[in-house]
N, C-alpha and C. Protein backbone atom coordinates (compact mmCIF):
# COMPACT_ATOMS: atom_id res chain seq x y z
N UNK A 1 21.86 -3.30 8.53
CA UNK A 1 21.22 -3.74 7.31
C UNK A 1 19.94 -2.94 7.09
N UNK A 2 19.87 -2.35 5.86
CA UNK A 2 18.46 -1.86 5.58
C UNK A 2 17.24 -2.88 5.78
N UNK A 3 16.20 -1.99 6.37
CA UNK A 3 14.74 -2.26 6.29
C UNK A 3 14.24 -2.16 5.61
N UNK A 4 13.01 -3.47 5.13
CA UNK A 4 11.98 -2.71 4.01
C UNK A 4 10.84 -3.14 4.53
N UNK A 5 9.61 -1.97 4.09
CA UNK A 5 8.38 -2.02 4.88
C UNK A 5 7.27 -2.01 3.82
N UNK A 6 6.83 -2.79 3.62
CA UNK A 6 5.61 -3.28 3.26
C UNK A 6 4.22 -2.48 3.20
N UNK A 7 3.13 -2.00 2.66
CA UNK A 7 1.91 -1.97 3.48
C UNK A 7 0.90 -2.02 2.23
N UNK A 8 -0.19 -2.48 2.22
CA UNK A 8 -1.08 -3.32 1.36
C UNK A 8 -2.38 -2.38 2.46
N UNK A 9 -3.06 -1.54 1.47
CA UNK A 9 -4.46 -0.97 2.35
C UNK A 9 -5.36 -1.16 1.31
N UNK A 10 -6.98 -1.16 1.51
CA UNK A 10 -7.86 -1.46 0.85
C UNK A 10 -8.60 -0.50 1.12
N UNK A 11 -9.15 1.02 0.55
CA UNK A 11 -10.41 1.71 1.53
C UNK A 11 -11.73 1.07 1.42
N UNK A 12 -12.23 1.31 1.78
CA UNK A 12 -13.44 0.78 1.92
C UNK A 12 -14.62 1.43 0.87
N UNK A 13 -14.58 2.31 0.62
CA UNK A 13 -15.11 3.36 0.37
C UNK A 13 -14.96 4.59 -0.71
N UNK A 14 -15.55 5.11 -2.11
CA UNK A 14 -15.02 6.12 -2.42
C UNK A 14 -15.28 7.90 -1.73
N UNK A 15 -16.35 7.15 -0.32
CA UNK A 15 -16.33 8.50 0.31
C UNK A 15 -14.95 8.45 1.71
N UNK A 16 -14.36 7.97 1.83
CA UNK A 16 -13.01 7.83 2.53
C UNK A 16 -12.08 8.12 2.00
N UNK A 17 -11.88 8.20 0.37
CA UNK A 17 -10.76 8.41 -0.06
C UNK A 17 -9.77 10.50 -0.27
N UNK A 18 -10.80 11.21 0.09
CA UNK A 18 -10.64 12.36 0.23
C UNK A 18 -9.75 12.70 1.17
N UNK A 19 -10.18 12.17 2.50
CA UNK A 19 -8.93 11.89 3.88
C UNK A 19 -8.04 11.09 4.22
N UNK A 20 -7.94 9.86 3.04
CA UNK A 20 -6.95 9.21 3.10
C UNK A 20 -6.23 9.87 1.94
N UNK A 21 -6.45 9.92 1.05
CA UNK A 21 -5.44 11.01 -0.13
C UNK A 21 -4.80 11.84 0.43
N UNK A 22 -5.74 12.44 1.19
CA UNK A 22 -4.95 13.77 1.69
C UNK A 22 -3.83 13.44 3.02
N UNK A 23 -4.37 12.36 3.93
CA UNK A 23 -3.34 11.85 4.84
C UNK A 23 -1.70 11.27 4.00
N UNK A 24 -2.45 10.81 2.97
CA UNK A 24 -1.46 9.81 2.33
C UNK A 24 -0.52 10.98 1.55
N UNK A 25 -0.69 12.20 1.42
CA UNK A 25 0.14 13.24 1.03
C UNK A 25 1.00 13.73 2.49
N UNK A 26 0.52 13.65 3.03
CA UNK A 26 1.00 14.43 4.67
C UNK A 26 1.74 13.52 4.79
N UNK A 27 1.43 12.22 4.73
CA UNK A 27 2.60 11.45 5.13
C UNK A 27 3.75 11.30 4.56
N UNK A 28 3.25 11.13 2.87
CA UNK A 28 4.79 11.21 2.02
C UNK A 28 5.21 12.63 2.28
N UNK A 29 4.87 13.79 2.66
CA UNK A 29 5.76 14.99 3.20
C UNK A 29 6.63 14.54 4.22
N UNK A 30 6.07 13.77 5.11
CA UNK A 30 6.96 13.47 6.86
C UNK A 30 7.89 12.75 6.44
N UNK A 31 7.60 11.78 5.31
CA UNK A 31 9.00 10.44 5.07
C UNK A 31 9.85 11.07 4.42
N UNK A 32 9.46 12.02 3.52
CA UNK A 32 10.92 12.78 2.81
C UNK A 32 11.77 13.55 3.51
N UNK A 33 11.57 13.75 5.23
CA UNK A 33 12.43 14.72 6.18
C UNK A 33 12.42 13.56 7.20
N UNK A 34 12.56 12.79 7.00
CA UNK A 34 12.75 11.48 8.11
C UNK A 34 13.95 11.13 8.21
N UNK A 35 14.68 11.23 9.15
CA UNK A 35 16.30 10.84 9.31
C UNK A 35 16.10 9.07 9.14
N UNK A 36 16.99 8.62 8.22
CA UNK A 36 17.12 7.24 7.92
C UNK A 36 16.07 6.76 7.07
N UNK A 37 15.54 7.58 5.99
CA UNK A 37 14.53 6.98 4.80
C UNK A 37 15.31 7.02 4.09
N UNK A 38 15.62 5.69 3.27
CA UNK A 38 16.17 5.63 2.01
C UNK A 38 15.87 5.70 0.40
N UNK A 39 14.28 5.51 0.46
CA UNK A 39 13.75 6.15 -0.51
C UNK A 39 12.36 4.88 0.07
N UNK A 40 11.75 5.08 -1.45
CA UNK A 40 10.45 4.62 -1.20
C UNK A 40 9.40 4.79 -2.78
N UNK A 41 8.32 3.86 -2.63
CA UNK A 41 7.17 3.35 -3.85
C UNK A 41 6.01 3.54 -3.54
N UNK A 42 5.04 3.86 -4.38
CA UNK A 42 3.70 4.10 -4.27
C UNK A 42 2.84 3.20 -4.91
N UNK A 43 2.27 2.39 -5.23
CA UNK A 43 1.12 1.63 -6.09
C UNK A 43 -0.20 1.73 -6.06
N UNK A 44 -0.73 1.99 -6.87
CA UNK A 44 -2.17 2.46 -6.69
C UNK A 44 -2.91 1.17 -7.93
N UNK A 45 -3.70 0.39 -6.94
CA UNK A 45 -4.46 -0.66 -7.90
C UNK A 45 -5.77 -0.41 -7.89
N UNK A 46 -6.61 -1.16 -8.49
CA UNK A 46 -7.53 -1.33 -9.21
C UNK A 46 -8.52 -1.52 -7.47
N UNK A 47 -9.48 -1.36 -7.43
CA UNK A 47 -10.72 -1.16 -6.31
C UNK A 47 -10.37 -0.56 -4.96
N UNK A 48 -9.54 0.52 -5.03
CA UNK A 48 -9.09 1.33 -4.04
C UNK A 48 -7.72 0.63 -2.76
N UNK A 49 -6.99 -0.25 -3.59
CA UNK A 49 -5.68 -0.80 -2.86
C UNK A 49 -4.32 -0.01 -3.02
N UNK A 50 -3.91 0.41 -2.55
CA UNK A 50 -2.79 1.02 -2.23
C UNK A 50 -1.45 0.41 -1.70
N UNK A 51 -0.88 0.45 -2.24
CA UNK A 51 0.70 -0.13 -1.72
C UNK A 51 1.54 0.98 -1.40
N UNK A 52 2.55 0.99 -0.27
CA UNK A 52 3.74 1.89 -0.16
C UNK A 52 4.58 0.54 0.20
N UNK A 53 5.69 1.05 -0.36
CA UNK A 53 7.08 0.15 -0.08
C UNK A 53 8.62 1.27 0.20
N UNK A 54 8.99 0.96 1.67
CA UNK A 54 9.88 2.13 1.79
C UNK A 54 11.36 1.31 2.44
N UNK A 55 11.81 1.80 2.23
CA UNK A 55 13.44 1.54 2.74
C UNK A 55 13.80 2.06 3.80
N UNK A 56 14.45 1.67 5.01
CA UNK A 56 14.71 2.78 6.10
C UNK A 56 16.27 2.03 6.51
N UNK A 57 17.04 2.91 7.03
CA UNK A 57 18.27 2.50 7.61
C UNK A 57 18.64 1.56 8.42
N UNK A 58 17.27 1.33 9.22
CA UNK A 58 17.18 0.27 10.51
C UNK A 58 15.92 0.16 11.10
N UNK A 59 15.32 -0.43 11.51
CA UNK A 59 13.80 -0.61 12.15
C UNK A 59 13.72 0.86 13.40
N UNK A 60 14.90 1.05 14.00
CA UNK A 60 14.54 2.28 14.83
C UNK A 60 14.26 3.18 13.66
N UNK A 61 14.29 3.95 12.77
CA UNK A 61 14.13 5.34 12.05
C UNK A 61 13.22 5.00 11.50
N UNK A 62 12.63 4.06 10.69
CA UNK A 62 11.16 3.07 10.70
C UNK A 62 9.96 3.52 11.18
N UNK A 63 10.60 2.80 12.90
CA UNK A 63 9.54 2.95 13.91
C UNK A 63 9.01 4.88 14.45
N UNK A 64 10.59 5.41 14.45
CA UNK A 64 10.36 6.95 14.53
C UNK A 64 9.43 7.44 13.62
N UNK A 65 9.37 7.18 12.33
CA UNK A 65 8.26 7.51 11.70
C UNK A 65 7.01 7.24 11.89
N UNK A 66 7.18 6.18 11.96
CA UNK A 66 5.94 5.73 11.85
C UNK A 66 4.74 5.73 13.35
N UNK A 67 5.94 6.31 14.43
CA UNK A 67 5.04 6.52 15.46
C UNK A 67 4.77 8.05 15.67
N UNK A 68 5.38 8.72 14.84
CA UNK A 68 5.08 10.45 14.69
C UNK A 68 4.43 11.13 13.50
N UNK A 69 4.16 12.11 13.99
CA UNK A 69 4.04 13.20 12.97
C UNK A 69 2.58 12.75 12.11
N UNK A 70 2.49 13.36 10.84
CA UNK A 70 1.17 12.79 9.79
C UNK A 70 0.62 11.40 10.29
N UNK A 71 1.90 10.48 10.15
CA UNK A 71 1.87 8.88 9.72
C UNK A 71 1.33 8.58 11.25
N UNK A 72 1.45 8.85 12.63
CA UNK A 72 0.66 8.75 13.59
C UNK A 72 -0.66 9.28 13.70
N UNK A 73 -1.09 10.28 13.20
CA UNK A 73 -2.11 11.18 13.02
C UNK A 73 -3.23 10.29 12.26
N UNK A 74 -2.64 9.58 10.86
CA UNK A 74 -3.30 8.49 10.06
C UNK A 74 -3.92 7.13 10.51
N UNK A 75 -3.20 6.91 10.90
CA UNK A 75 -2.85 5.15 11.40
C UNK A 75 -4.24 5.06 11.97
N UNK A 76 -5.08 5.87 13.59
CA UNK A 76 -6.02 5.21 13.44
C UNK A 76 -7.51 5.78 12.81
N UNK A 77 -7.30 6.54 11.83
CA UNK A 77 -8.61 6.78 11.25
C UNK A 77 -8.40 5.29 9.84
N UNK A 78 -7.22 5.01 10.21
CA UNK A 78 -7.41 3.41 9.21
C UNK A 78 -8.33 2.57 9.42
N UNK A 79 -8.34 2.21 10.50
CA UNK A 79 -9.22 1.16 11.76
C UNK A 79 -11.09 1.32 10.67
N UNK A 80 -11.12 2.93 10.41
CA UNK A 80 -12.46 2.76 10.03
C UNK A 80 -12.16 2.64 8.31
N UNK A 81 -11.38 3.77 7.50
CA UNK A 81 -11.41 4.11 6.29
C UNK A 81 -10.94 2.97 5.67
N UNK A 82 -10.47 1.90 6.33
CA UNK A 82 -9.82 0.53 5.89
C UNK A 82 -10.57 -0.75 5.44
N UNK A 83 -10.96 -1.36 4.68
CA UNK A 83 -11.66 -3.55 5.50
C UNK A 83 -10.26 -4.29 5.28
N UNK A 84 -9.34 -3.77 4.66
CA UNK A 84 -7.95 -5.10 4.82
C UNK A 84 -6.63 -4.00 4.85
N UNK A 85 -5.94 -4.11 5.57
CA UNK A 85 -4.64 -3.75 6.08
C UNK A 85 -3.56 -4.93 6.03
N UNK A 86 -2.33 -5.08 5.46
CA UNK A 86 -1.51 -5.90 5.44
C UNK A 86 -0.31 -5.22 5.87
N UNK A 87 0.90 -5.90 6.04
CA UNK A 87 2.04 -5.68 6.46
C UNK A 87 3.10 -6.69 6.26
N UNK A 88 4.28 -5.85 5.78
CA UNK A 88 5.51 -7.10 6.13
C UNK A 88 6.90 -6.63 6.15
N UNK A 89 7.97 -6.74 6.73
CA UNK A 89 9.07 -6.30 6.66
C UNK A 89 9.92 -7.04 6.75
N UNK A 90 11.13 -6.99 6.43
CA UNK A 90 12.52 -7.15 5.98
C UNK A 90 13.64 -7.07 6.28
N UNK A 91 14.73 -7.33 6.34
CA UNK A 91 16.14 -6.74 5.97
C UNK A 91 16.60 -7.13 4.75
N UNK A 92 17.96 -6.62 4.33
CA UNK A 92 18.73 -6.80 3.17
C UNK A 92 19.59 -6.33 3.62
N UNK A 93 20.54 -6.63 2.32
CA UNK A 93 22.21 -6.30 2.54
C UNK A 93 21.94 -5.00 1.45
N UNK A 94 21.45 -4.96 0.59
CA UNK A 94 21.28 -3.53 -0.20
C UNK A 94 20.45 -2.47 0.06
N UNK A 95 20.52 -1.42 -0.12
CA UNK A 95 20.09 -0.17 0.25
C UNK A 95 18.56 0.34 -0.86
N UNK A 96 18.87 -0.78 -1.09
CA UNK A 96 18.33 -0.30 -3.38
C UNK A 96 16.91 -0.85 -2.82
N UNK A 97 15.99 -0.12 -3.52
CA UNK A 97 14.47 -0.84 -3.34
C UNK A 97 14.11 -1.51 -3.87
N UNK A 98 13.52 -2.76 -3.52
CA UNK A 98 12.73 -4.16 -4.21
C UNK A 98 12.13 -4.21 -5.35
N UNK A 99 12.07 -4.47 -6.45
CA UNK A 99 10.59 -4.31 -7.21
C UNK A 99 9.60 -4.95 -6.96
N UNK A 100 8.18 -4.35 -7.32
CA UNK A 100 7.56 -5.31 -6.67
C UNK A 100 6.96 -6.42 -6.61
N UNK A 101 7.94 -7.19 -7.73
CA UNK A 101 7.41 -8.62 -7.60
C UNK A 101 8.20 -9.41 -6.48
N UNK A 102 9.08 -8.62 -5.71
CA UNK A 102 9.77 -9.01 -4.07
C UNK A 102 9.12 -8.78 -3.58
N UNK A 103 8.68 -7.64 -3.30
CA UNK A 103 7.55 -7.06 -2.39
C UNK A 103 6.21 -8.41 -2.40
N UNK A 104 5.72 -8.67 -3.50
CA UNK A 104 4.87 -9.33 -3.32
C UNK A 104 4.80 -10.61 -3.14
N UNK A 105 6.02 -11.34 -3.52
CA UNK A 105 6.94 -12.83 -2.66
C UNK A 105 6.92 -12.59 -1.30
N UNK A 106 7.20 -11.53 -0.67
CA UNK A 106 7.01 -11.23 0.97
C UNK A 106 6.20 -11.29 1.31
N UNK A 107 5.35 -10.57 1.08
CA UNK A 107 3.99 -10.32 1.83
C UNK A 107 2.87 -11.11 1.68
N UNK A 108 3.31 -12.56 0.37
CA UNK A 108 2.64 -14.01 0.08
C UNK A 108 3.11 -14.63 1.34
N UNK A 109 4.60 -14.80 1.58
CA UNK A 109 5.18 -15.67 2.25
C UNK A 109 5.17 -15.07 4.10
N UNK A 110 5.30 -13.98 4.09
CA UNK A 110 5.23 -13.54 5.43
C UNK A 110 4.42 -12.22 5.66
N UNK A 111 3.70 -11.45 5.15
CA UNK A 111 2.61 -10.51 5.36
C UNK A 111 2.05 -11.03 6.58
N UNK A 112 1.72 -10.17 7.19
CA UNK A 112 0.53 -10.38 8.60
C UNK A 112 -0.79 -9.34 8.09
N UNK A 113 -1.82 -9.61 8.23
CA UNK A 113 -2.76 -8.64 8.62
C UNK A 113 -3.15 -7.91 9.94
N UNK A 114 -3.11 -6.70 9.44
CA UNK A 114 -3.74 -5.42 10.81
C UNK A 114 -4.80 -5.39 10.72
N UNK A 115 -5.36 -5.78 9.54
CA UNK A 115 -7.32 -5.73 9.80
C UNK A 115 -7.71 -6.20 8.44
N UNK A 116 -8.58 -7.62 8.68
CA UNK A 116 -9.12 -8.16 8.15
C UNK A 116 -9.79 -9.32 8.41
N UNK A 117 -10.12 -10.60 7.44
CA UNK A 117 -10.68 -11.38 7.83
C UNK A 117 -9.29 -12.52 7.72
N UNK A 118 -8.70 -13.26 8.10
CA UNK A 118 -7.68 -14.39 8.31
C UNK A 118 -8.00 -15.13 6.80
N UNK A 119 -8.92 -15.58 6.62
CA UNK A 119 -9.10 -16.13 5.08
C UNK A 119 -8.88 -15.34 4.66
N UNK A 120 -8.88 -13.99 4.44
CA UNK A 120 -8.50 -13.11 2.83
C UNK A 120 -7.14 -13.37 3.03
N UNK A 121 -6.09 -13.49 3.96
CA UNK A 121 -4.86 -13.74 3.52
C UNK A 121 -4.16 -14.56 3.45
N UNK A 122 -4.95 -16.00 3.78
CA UNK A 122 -4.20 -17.52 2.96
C UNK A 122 -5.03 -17.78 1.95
N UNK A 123 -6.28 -16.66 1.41
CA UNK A 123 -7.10 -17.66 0.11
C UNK A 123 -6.26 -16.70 -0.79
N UNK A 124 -5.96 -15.47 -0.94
CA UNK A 124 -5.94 -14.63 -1.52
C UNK A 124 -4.87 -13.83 -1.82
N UNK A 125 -4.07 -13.39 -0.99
CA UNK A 125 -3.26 -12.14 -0.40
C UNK A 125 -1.97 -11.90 -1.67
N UNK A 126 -1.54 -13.28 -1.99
CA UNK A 126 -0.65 -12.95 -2.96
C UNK A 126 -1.51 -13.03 -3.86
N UNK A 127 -2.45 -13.82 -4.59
CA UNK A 127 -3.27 -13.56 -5.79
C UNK A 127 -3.40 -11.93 -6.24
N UNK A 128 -3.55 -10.75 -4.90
CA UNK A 128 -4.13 -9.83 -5.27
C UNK A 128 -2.52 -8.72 -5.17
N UNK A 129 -1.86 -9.40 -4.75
CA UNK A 129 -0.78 -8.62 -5.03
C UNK A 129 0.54 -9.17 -6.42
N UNK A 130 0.13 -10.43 -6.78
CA UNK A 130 0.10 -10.54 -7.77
C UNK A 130 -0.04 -9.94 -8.77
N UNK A 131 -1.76 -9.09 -8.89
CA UNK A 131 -1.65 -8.61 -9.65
C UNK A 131 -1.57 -6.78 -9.84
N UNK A 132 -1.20 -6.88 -8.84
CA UNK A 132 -1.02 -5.31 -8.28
C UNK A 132 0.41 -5.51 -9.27
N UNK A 133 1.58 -6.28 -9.05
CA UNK A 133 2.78 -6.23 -10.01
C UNK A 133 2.42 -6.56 -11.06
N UNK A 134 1.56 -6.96 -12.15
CA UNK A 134 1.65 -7.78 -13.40
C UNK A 134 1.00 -6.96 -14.22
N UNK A 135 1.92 -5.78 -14.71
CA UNK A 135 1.46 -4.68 -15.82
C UNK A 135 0.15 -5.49 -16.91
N UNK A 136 0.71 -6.77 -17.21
CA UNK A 136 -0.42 -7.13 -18.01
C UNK A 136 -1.71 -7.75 -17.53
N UNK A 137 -1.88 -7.86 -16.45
CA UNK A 137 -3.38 -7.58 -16.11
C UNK A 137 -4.23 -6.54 -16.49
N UNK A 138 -4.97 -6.46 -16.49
CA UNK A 138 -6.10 -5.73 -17.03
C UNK A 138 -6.97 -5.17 -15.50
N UNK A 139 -7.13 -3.54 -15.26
CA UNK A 139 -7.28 -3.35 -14.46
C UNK A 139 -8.64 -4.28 -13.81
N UNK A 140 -9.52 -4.60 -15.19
CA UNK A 140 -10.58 -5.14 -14.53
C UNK A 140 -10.41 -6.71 -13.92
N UNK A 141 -9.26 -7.58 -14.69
CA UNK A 141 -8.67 -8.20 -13.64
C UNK A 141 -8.22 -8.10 -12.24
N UNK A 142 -7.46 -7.02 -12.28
CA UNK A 142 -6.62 -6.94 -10.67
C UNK A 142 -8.38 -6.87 -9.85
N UNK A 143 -8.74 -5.70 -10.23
CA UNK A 143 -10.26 -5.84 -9.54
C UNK A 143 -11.19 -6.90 -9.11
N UNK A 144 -11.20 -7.68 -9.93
CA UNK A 144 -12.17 -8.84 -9.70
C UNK A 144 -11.31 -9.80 -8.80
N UNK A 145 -9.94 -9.61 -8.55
CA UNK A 145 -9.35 -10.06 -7.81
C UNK A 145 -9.28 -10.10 -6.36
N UNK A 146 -9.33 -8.13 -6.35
CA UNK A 146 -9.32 -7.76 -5.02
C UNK A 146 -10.77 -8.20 -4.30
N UNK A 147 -12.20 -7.79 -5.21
CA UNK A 147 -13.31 -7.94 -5.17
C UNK A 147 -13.04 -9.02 -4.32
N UNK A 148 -12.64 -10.63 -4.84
CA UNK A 148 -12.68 -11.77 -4.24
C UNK A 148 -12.24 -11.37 -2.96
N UNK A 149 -11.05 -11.08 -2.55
CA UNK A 149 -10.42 -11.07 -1.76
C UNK A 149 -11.59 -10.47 -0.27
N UNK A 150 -12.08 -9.47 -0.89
CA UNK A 150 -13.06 -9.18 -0.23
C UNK A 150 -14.16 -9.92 0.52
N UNK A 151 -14.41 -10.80 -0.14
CA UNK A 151 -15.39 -11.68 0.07
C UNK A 151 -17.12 -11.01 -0.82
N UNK A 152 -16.83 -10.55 -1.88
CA UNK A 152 -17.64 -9.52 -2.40
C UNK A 152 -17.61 -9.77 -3.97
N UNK A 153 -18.84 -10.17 -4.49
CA UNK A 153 -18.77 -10.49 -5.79
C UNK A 153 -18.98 -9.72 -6.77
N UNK A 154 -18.07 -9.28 -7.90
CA UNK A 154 -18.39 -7.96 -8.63
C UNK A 154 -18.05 -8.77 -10.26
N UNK A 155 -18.90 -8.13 -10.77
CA UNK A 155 -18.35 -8.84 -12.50
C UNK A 155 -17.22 -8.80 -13.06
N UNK A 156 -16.53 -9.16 -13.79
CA UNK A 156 -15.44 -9.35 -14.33
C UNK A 156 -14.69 -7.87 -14.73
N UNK A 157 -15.68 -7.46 -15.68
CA UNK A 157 -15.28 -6.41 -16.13
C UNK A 157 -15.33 -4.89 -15.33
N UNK A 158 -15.77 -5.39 -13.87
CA UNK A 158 -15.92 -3.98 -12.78
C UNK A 158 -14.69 -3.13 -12.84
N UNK A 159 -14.81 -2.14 -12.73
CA UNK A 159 -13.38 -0.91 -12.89
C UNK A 159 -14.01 0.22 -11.91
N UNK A 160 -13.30 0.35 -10.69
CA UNK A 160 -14.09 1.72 -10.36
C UNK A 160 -14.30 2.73 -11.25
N UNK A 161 -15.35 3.86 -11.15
CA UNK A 161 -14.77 5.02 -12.14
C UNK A 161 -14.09 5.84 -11.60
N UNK A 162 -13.60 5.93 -10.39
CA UNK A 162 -12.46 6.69 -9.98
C UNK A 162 -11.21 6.09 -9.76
N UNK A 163 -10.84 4.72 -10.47
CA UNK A 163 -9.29 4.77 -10.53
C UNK A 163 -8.31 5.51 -11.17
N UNK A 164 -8.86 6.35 -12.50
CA UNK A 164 -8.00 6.93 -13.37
C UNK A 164 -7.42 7.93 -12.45
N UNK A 165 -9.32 9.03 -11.85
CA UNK A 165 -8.42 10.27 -11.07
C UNK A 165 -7.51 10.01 -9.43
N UNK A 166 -8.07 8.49 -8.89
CA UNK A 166 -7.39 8.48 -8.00
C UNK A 166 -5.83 8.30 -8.31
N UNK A 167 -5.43 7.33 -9.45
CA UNK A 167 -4.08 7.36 -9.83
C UNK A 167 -3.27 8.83 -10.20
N UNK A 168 -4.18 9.46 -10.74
CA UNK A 168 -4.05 11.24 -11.01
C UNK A 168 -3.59 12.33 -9.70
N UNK A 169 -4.23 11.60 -9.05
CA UNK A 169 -3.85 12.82 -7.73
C UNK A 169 -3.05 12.21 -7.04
N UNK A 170 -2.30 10.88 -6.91
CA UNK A 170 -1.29 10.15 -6.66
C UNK A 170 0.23 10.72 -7.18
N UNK A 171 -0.40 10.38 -8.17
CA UNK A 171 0.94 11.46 -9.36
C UNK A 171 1.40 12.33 -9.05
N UNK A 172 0.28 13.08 -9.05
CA UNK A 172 0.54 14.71 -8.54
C UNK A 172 0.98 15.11 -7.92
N UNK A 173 0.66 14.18 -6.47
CA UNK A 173 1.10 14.77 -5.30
C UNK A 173 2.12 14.01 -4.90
N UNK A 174 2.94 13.10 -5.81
CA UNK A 174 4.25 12.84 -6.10
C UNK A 174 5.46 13.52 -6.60
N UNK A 175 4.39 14.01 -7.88
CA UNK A 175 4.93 14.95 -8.52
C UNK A 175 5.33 16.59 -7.58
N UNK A 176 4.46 17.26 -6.97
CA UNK A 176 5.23 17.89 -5.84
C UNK A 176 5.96 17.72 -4.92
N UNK A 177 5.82 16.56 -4.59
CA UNK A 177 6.51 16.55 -3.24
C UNK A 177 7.62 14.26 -3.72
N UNK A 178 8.63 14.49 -4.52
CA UNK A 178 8.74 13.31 -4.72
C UNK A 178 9.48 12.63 -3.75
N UNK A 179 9.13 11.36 -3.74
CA UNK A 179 9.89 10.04 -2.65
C UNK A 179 11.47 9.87 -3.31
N UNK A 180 12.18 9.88 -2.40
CA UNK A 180 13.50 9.59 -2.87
C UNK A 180 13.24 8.21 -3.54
């Protein structure tokens, strides 16, 4: 039965996001030559949250990835470039990828955190992935969302000014190199 893998990151920082962009390209290079990736999603929200959602054949070709290459190389400069890390995985009987209002029923109902505070993910966790799926939010919604989640109070109408180009170089470097 196919796997599906989850991951919910928050940077901390818009001076972190240079080496995580650029990791986060290295890595979608390694998953597109990964024996047993079935394809895979990118989400880029509002105060530097990031979603990937990927499909794999079985938790071994998964784990092969994810313990090699870029995606090992990444993992622990997370520990710092990170304040909330989530996780959650799956099986199914279909091969086909979730949308992500599944994705975000999972990771309400069974997400774990890799780094955070334990309250951001029973006060919060689906609230903010909530609105990571709900086109009609308003980015300065999803934001004031995540903000909370944070434990960090920002006005309503807060918008980073680098979500446009961070969604931009997301694209891009989709656009070269695309996820099945």
């Amino acid at each position: 039965m196919p796997l599906i893998s989850v991951t919910r990151l928050r940077v901390r920082s818009f001076r972190y996001l240079p080496g995580f962009l650029w990791d986060t390209f290295q890595s979608v290079r390694q998953v597109q030559r990964s024996p047993g990736f079935l394809g895979g999603r990118l989400l880029v929200n509002a105060g530097y949250v990031f979603w990937t959602m990927t499909a794999w054949q079985d938790e071994t070709a998964m784990n092969a990835y994810r313990t090699g290459g870029a995606h090992r190389q990444a993992m622990p400069k997370l520990l710092n470039w990170c304040d909330e890390a989530a996780v959650v995985h799956w099986t199914q009987d279909s091969p086909e990828i979730p949308e992500w209002q599944q994705a975000q029923q999972h990771m309400s109902e069974r997400g774990r955190l890799s780094k955070g505070e334990p309250s951001i993910h029973s006060a919060s966790l689906a609230e903010n992935s909530r609105a990571a799926t709900q086109p009609h939010r308003t980015n300065a919604e999803a934001s004031a969302l995540t903000s909370r989640s944070c434990g960090k109070r920002r006005p309503q109408n807060y918008l980073p000014p680098t979500a446009p180009l961070i969604k931009r170089v997301v694209e891009d470097a989709m656009r070269q190199s695309p996820v099945k």
